[in-house]
C-alpha atoms as a PDB file:
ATOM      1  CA  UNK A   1     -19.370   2.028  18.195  1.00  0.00           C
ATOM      2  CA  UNK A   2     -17.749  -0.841  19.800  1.00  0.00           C
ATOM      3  CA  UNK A   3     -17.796  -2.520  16.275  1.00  0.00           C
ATOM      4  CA  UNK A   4     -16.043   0.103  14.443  1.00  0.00           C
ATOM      5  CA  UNK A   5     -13.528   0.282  17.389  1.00  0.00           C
ATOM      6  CA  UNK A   6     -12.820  -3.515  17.161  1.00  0.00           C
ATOM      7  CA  UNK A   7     -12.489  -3.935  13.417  1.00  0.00           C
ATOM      8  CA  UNK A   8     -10.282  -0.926  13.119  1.00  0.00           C
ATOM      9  CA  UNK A   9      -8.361  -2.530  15.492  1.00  0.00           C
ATOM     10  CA  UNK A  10      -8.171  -5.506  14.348  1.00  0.00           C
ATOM     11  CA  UNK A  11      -7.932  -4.369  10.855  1.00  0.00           C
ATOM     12  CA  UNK A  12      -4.536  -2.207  12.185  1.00  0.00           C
ATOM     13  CA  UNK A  13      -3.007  -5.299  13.415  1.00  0.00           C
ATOM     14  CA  UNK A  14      -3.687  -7.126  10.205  1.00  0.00           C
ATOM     15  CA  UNK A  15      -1.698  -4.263   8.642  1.00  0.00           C
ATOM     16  CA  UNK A  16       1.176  -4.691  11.007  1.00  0.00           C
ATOM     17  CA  UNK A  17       1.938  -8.273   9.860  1.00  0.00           C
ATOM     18  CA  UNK A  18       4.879  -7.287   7.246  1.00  0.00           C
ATOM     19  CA  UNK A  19       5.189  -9.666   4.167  1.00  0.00           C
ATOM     20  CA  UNK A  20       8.994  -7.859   3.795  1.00  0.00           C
ATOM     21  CA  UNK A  21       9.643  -9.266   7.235  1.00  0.00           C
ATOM     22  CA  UNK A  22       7.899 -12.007   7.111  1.00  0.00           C
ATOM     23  CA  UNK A  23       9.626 -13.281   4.433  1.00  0.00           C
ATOM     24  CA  UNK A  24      12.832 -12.145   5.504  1.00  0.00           C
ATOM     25  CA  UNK A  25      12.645 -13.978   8.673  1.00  0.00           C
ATOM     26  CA  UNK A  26      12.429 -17.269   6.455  1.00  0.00           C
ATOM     27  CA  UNK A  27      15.858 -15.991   4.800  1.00  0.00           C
ATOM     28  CA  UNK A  28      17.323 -14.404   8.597  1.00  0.00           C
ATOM     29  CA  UNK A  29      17.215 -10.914   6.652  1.00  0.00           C
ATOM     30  CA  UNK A  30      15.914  -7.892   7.932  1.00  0.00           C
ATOM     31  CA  UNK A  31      14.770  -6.175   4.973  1.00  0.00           C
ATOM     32  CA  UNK A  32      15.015  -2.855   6.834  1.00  0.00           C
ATOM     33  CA  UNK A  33      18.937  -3.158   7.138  1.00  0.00           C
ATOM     34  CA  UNK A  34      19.119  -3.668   3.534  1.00  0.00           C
ATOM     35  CA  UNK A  35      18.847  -0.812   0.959  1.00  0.00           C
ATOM     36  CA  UNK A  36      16.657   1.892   1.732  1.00  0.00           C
ATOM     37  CA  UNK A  37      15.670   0.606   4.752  1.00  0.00           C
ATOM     38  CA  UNK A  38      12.035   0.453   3.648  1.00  0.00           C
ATOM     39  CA  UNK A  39      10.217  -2.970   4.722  1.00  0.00           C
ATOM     40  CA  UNK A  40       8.154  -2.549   0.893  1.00  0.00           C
ATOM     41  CA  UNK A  41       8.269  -4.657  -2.248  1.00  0.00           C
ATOM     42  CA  UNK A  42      10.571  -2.060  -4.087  1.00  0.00           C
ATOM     43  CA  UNK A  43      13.231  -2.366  -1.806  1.00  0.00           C
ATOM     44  CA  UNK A  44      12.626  -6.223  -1.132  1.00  0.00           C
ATOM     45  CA  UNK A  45      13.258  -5.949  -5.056  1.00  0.00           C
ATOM     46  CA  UNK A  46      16.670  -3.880  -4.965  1.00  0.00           C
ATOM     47  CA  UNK A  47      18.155  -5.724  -2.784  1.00  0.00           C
ATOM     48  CA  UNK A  48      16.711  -9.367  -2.492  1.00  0.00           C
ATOM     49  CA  UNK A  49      15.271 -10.158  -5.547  1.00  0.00           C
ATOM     50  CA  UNK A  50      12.139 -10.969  -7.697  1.00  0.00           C
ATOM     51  CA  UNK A  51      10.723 -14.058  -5.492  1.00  0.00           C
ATOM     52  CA  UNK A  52      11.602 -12.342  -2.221  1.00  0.00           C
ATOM     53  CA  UNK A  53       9.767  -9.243  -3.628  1.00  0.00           C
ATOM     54  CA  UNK A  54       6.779 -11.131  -4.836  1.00  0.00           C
ATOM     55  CA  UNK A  55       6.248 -12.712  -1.659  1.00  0.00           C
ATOM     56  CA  UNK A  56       6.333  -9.525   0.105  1.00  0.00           C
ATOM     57  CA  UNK A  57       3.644  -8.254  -2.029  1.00  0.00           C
ATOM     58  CA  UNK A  58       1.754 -11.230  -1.528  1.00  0.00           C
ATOM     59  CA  UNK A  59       1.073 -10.778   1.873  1.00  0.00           C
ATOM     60  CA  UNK A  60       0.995  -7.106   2.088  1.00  0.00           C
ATOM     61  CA  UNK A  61      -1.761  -7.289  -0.407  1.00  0.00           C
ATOM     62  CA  UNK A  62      -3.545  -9.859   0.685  1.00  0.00           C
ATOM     63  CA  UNK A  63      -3.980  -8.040   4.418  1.00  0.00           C
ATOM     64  CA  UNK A  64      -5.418  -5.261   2.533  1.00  0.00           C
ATOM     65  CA  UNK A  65      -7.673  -7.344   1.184  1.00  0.00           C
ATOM     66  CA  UNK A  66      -8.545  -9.091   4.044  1.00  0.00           C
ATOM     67  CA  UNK A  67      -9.197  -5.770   6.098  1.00  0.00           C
ATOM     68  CA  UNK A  68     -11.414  -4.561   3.832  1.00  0.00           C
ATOM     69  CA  UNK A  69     -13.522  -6.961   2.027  1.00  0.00           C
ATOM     70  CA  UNK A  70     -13.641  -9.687   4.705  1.00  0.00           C
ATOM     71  CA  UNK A  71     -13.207  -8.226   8.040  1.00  0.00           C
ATOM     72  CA  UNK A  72     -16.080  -5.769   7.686  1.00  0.00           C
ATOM     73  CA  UNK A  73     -18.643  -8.898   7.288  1.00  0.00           C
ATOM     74  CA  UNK A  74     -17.419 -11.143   9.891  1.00  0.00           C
ATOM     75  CA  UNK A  75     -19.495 -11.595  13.127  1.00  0.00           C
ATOM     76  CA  UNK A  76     -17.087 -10.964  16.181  1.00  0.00           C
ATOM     77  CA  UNK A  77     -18.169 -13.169  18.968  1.00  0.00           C
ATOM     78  CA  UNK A  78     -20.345 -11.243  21.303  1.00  0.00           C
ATOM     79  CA  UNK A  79     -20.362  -7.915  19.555  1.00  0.00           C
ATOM     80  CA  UNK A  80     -23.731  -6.937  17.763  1.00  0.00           C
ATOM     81  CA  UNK A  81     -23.333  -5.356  14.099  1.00  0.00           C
ATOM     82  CA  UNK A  82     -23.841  -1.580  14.993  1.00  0.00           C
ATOM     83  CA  UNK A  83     -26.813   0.076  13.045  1.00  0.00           C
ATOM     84  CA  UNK A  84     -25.388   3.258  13.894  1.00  0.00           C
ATOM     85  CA  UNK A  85     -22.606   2.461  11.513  1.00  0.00           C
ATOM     86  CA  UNK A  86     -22.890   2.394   7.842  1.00  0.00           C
ATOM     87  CA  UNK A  87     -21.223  -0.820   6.515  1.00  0.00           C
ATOM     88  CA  UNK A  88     -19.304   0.943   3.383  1.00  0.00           C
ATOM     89  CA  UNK A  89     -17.879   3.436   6.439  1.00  0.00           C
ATOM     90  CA  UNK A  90     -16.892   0.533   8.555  1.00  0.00           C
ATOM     91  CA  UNK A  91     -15.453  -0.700   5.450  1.00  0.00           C
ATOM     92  CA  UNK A  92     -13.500   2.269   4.532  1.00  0.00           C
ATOM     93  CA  UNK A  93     -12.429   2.551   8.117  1.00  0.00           C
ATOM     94  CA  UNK A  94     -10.856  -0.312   8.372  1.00  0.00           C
ATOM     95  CA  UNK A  95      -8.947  -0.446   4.814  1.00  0.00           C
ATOM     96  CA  UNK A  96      -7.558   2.850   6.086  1.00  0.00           C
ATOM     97  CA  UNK A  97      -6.619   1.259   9.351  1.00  0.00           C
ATOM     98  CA  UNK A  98      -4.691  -1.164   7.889  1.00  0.00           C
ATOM     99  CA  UNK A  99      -2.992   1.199   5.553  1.00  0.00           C
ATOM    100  CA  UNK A 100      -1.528   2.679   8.851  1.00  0.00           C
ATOM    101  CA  UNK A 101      -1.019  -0.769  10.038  1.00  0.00           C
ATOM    102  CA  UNK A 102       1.726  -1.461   7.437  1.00  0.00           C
ATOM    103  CA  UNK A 103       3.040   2.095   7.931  1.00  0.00           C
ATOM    104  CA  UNK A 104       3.212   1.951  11.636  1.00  0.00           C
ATOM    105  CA  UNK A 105       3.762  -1.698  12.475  1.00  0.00           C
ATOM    106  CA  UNK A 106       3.171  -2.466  16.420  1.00  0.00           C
ATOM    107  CA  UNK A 107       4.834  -6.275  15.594  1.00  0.00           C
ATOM    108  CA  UNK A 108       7.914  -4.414  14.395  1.00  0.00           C
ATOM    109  CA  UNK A 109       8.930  -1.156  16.865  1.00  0.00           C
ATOM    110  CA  UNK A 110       6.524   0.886  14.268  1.00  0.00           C
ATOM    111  CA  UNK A 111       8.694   0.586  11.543  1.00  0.00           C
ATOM    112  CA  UNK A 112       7.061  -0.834   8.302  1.00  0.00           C
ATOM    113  CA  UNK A 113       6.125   0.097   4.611  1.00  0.00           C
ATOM    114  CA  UNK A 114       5.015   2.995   2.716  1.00  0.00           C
ATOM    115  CA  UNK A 115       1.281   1.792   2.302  1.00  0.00           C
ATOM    116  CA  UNK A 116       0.996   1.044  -2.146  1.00  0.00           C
ATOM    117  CA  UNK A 117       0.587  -3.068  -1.605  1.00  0.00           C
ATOM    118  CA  UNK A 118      -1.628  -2.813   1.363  1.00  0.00           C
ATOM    119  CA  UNK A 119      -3.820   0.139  -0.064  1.00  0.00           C
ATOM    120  CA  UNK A 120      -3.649  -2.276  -3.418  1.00  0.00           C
ATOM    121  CA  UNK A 121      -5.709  -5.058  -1.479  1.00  0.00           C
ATOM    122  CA  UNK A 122      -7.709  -2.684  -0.015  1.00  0.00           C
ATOM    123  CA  UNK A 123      -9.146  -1.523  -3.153  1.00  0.00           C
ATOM    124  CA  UNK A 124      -9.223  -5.016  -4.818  1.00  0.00           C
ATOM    125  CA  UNK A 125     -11.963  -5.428  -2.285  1.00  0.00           C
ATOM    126  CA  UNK A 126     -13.394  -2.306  -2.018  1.00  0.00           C
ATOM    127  CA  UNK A 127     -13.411  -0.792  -5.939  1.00  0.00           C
ATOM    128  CA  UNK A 128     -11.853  -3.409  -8.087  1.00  0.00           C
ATOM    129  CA  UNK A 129     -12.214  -1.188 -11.369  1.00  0.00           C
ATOM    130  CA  UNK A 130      -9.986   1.408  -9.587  1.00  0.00           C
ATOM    131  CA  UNK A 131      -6.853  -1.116  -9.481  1.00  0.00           C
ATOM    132  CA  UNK A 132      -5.924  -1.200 -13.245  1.00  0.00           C
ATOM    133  CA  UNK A 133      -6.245   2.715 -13.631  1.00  0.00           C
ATOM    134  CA  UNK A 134      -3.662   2.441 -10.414  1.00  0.00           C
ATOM    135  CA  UNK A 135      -1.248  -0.252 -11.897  1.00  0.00           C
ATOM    136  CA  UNK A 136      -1.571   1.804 -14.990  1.00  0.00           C
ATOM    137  CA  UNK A 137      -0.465   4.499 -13.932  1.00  0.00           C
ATOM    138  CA  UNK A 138       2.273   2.982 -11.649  1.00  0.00           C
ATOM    139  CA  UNK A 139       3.549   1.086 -15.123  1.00  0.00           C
ATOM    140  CA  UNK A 140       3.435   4.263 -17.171  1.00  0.00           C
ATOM    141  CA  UNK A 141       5.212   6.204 -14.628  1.00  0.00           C
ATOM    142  CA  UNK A 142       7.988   4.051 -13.740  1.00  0.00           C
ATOM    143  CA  UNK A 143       8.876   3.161 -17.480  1.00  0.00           C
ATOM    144  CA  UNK A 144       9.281   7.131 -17.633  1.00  0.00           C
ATOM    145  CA  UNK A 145      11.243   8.061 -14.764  1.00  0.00           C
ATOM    146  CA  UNK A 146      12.282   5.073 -13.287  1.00  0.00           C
ATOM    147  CA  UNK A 147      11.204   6.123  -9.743  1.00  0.00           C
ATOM    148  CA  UNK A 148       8.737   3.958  -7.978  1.00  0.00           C
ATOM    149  CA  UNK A 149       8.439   5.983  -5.149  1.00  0.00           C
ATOM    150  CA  UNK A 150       6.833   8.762  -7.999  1.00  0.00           C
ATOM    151  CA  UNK A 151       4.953   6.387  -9.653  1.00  0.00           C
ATOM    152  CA  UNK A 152       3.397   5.127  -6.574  1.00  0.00           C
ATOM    153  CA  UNK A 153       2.479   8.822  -5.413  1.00  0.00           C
ATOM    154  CA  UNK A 154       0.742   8.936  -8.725  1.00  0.00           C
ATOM    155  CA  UNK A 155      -1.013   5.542  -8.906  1.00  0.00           C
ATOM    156  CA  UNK A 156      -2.406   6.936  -5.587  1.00  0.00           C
ATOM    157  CA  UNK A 157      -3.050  10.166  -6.615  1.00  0.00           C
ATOM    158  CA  UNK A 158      -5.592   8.392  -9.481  1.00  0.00           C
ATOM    159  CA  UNK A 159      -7.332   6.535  -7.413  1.00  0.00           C
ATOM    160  CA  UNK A 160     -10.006   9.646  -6.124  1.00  0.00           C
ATOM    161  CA  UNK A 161     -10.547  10.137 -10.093  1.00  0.00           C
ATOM    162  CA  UNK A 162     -10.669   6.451 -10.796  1.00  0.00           C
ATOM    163  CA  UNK A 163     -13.411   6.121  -7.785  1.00  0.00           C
ATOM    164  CA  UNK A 164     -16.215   9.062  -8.810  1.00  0.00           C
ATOM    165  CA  UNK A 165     -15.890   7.813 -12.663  1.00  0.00           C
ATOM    166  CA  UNK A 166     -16.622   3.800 -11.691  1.00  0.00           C
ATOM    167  CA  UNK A 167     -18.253   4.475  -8.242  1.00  0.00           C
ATOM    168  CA  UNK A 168     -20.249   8.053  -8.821  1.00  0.00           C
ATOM    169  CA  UNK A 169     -21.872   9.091  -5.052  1.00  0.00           C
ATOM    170  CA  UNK A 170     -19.585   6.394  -2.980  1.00  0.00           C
ATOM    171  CA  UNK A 171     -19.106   8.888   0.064  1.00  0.00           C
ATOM    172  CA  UNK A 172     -16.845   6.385   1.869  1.00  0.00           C
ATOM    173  CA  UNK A 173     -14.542   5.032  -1.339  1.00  0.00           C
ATOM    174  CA  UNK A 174     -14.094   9.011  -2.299  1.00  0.00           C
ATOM    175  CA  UNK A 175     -13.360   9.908   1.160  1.00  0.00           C
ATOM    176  CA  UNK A 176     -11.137   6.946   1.758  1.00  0.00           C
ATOM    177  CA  UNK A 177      -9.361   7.123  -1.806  1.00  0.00           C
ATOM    178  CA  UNK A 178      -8.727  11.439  -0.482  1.00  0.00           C
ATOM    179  CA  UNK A 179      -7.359  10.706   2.464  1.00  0.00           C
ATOM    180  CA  UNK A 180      -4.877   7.773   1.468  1.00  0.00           C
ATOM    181  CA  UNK A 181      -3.890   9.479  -2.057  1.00  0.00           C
ATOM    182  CA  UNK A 182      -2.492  12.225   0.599  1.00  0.00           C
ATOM    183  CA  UNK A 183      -1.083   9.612   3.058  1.00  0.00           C
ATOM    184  CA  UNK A 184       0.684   8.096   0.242  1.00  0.00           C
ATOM    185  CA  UNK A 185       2.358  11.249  -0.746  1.00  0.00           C
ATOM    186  CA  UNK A 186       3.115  12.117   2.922  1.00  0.00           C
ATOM    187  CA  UNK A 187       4.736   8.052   3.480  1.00  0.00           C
ATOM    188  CA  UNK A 188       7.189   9.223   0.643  1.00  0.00           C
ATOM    189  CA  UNK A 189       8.588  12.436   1.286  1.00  0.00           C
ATOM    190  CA  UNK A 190      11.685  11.083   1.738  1.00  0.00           C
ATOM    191  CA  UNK A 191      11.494   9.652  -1.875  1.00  0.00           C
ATOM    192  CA  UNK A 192      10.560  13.580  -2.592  1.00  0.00           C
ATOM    193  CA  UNK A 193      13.353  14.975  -0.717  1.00  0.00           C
ATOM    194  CA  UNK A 194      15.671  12.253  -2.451  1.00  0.00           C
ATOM    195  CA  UNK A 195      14.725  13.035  -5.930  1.00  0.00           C
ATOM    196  CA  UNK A 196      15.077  16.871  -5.651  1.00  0.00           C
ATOM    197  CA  UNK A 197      18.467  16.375  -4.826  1.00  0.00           C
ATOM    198  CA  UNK A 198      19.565  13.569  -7.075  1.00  0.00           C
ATOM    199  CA  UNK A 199      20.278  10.872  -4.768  1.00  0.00           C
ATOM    200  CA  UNK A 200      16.728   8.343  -5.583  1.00  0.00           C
ATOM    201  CA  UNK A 201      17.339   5.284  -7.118  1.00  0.00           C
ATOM    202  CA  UNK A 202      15.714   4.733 -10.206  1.00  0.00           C
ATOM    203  CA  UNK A 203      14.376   1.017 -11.311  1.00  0.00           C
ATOM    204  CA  UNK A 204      16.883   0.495 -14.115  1.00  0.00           C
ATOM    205  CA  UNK A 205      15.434  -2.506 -15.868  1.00  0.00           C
ATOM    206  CA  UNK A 206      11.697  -0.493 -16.290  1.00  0.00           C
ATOM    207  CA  UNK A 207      13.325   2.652 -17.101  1.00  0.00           C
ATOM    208  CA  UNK A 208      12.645   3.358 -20.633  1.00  0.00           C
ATOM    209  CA  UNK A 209      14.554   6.882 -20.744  1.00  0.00           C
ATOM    210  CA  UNK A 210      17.880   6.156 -18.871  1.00  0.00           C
ATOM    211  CA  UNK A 211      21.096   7.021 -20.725  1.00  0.00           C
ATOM    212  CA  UNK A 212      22.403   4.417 -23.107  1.00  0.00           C
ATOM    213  CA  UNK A 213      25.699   3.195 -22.447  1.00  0.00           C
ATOM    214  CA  UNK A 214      27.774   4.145 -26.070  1.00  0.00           C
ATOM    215  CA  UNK A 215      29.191   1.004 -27.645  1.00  0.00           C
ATOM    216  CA  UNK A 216      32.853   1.064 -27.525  1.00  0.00           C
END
């Protein structure tokens, strides 16, 4: 067990680094002052722009993916790979871990992300197939309503569906995809509460259906 309790460690601290802040400190902006407050790509989007936003995704992808497809594997000095523990659980353990990493920063007084980038990379090394069916429905969402906190909920929510059709019997993908398609809803009930009364902000620009301006 000392293992698993190291790599989910480990793996929650790789969450905590924040590509929103990250980059920000390069620029002296703290993204969580900006906007929505939210230290994720769509509000490093709003407020600072495409490159800002893309860097932010960067790096909270890439932790994902380093949590879960690389950390698992790697031989911490003195400490014995546990037969006790099934690698695809130790896997799944820490992906989740650094889910809640990004979510619950320690670097940053616990204030981070929703958890769509970082569970991104986690699945990029966990259940590849699973990521298009994700940005999929993310895409198709968005151009709809224009609300990426709704899109994400649902590019999450596909993910348990996505997982039994390209990885039938994977105990620790479907339990992992479960429990993070919920977390992902529960990371944006604000988004929820915002959108039942009006007040989200939609992404204009992807937005198929928004109102056309008449010509005058």
């Amino acid at each position: 067990m000392l293992e698993l309790g190291l790599k989910t460690l480990i793996a929650y601290l790789l969450g905590s680094v924040m590509g929103a802040l990250a980059v920000g400190g390069l620029k002296g902006v703290d993204i969580r002052e900006q906007g929505s407050g939210n230290a994720g790509g769509t509000n490093a989007l709003r407020t600072q722009g495409f490159w800002f936003a893309f860097g932010t995704v960067i790096v909270d992808v890439g932790k994902g993916w380093l949590a879960a497809g690389w950390l698992p594997g790697f031989a911490l000095p003195g400490v014995a790979a546990d037969p006790a523990v099934g690698r695809e659980w130790l896997a799944a353990a820490c992906a989740a871990a650094a889910v809640a990493g990004h979510v619950w920063p320690v670097y940053h007084e616990f204030r981070g992300g929703k958890g769509g980038a970082t569970l991104i990379g986690t699945l990029v090394a966990l259940a590849p197939a699973t990521v298009p069916v994700a940005l999929a429905a993310w895409l198709a969402v968005a151009m709809l309503s224009g609300f990426a906190g709704l899109a994400t909920m649902t590019a999450a929510a596909t993910v348990p569906v996505a997982a039994q059709l390209f990885h039938p019997g994977a105990r620790p993908l479907l339990a992992l995809a479960l429990a993070m398609a919920a977390f992902i809803v529960w990371t944006h009930r604000s988004n929820i509460a915002r959108m039942r009364s009006g007040t989200e902000a939609r992404l204009g620009r992807l937005w198929l259906l928004r109102p056309r301006t008449p010509r005058a």
